[in-house]
C-alpha atoms as a PDB file:
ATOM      1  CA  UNK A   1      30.794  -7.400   9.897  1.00  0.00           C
ATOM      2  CA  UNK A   2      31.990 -10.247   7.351  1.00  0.00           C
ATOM      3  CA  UNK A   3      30.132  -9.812   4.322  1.00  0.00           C
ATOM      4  CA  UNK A   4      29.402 -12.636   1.826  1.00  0.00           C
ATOM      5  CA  UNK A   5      28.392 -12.379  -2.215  1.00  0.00           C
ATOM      6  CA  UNK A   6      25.350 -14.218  -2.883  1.00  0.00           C
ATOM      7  CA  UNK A   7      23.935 -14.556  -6.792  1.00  0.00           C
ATOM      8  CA  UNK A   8      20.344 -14.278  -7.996  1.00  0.00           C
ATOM      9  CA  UNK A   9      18.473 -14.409 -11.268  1.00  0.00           C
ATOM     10  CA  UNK A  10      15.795 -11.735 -10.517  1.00  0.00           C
ATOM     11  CA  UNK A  11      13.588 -10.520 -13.876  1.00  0.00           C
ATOM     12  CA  UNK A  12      14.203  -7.207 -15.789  1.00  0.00           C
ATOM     13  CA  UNK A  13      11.690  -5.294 -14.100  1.00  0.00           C
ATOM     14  CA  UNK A  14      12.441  -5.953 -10.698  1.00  0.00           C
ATOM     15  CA  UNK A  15      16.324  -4.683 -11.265  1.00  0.00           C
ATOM     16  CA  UNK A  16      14.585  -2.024 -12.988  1.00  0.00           C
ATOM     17  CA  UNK A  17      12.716  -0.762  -9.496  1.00  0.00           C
ATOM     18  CA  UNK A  18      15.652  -1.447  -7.428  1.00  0.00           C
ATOM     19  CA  UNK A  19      17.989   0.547  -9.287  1.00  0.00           C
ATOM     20  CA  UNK A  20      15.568   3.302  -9.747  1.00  0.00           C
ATOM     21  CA  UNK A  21      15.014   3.388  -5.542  1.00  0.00           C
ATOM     22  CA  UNK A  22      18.487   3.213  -4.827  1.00  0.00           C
ATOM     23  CA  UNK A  23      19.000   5.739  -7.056  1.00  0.00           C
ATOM     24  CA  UNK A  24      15.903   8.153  -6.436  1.00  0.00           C
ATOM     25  CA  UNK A  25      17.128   7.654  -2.782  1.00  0.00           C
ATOM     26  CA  UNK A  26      20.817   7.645  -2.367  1.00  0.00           C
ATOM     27  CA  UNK A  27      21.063   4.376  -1.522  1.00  0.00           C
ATOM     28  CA  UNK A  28      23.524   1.210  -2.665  1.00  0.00           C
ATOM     29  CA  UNK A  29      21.814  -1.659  -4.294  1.00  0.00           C
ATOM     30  CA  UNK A  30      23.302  -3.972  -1.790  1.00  0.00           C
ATOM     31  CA  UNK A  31      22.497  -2.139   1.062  1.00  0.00           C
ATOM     32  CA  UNK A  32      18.824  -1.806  -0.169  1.00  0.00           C
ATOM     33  CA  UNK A  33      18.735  -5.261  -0.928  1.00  0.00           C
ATOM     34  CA  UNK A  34      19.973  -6.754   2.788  1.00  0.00           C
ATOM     35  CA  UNK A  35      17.298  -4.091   4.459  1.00  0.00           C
ATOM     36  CA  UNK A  36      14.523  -5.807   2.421  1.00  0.00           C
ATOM     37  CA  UNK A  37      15.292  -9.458   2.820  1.00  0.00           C
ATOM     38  CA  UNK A  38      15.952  -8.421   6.337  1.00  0.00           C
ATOM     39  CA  UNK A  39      12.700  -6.860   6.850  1.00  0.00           C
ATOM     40  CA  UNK A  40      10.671  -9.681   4.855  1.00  0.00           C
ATOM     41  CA  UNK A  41      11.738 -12.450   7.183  1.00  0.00           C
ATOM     42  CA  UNK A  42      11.421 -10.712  10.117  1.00  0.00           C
ATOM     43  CA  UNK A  43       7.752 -10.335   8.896  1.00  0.00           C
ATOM     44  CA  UNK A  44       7.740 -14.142   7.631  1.00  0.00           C
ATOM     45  CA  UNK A  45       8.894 -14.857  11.166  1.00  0.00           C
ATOM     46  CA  UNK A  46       6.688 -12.409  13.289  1.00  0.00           C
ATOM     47  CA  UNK A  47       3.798 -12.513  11.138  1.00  0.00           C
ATOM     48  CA  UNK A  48       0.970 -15.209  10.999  1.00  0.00           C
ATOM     49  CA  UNK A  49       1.172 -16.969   7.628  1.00  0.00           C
ATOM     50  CA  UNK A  50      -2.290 -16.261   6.208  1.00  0.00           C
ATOM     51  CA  UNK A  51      -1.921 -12.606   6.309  1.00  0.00           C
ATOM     52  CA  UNK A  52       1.316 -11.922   4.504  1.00  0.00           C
ATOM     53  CA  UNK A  53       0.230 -11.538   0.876  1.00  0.00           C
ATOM     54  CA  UNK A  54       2.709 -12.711  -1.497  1.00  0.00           C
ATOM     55  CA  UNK A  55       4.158  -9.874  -4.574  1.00  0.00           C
ATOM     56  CA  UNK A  56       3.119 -12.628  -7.274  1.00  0.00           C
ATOM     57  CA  UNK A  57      -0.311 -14.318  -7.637  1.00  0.00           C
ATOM     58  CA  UNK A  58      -0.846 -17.453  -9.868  1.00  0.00           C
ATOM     59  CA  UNK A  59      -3.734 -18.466 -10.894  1.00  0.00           C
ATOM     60  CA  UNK A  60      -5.071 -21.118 -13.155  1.00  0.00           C
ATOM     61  CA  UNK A  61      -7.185 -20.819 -16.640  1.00  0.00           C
ATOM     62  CA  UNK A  62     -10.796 -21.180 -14.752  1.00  0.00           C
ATOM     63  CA  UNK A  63     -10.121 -18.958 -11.889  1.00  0.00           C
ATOM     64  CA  UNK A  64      -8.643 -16.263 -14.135  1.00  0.00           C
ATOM     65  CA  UNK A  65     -11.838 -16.876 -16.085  1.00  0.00           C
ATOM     66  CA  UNK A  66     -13.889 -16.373 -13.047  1.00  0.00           C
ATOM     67  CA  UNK A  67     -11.849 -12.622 -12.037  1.00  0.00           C
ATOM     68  CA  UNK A  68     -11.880 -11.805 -15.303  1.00  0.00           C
ATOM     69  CA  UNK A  69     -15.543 -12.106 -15.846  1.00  0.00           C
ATOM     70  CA  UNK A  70     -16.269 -10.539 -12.227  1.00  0.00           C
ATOM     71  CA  UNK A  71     -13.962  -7.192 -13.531  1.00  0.00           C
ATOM     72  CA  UNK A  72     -16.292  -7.172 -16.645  1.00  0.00           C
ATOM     73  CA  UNK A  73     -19.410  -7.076 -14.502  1.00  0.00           C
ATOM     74  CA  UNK A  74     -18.824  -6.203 -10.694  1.00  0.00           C
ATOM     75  CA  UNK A  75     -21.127  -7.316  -8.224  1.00  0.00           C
ATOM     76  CA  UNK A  76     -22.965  -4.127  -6.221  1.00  0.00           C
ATOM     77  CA  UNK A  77     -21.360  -2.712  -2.898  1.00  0.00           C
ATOM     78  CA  UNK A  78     -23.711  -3.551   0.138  1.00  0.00           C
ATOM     79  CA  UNK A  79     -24.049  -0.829   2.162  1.00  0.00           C
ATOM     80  CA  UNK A  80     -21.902  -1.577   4.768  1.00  0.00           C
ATOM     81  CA  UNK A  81     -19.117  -1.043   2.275  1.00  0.00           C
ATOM     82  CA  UNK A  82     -20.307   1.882   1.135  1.00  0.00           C
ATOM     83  CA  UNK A  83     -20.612   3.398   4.488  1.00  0.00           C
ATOM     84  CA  UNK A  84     -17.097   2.429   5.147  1.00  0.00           C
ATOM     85  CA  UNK A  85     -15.579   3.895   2.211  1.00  0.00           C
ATOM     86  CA  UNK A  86     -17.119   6.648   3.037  1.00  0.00           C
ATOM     87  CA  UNK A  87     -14.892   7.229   6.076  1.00  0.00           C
ATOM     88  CA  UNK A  88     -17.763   8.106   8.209  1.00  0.00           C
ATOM     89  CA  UNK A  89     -17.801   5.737  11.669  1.00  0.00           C
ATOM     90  CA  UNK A  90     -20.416   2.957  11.321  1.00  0.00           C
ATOM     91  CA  UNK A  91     -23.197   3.439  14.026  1.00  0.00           C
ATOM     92  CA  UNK A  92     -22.454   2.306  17.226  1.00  0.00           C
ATOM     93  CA  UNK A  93     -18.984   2.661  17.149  1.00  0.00           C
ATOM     94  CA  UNK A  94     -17.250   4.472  19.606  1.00  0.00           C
ATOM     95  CA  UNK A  95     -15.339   7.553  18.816  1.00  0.00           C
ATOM     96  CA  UNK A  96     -11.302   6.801  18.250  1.00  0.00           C
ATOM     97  CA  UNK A  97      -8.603   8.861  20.268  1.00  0.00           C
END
């Protein structure tokens, strides 16, 4: 297979993470790197748009306002969610095989 160079500014951290995996894993950077940008457009291609989740949110002065206050003072879990973090079935539902 003819291979081809490509060049990318990518931030400290991130090299940081890759070199650590390929590393921690016996892996070449390169090779590491063509698996993942393989895999992530497959799953841009495959994948309806509104459930891929991007790495990196952005978010403005007012709606980091609004998070930040809703950390500070969470709302109460209904009890649907707590039921389902409790990993029992919700009623009604039909045992899984």
């Amino acid at each position: 297979m003819l291979e081809t160079q490509i060049s990318a500014f990518i931030s400290q951290a991130t090299k940081d993470q890759v070199e650590r995996y390929a590393e921690a894993h016996g892996v070449k950077k390169g090779h590491l790197l063509e698996e993942a940008l393989l895999h992530h457009l497959q799953a841009l291609r495959e994948l309806p748009a509104d459930i891929v989740i991007p790495p990196r949110l952005s978010v403005g002065p007012e709606s980091f306002a609004r998070v930040a206050k809703r950390i500070k003072r969470p709302r109460k879990a209904t009890a649907a969610f707590r039921e389902l973090m409790s990993g029992k079935r919700p009623r009604g539902e039909p045992k899984s095989w």
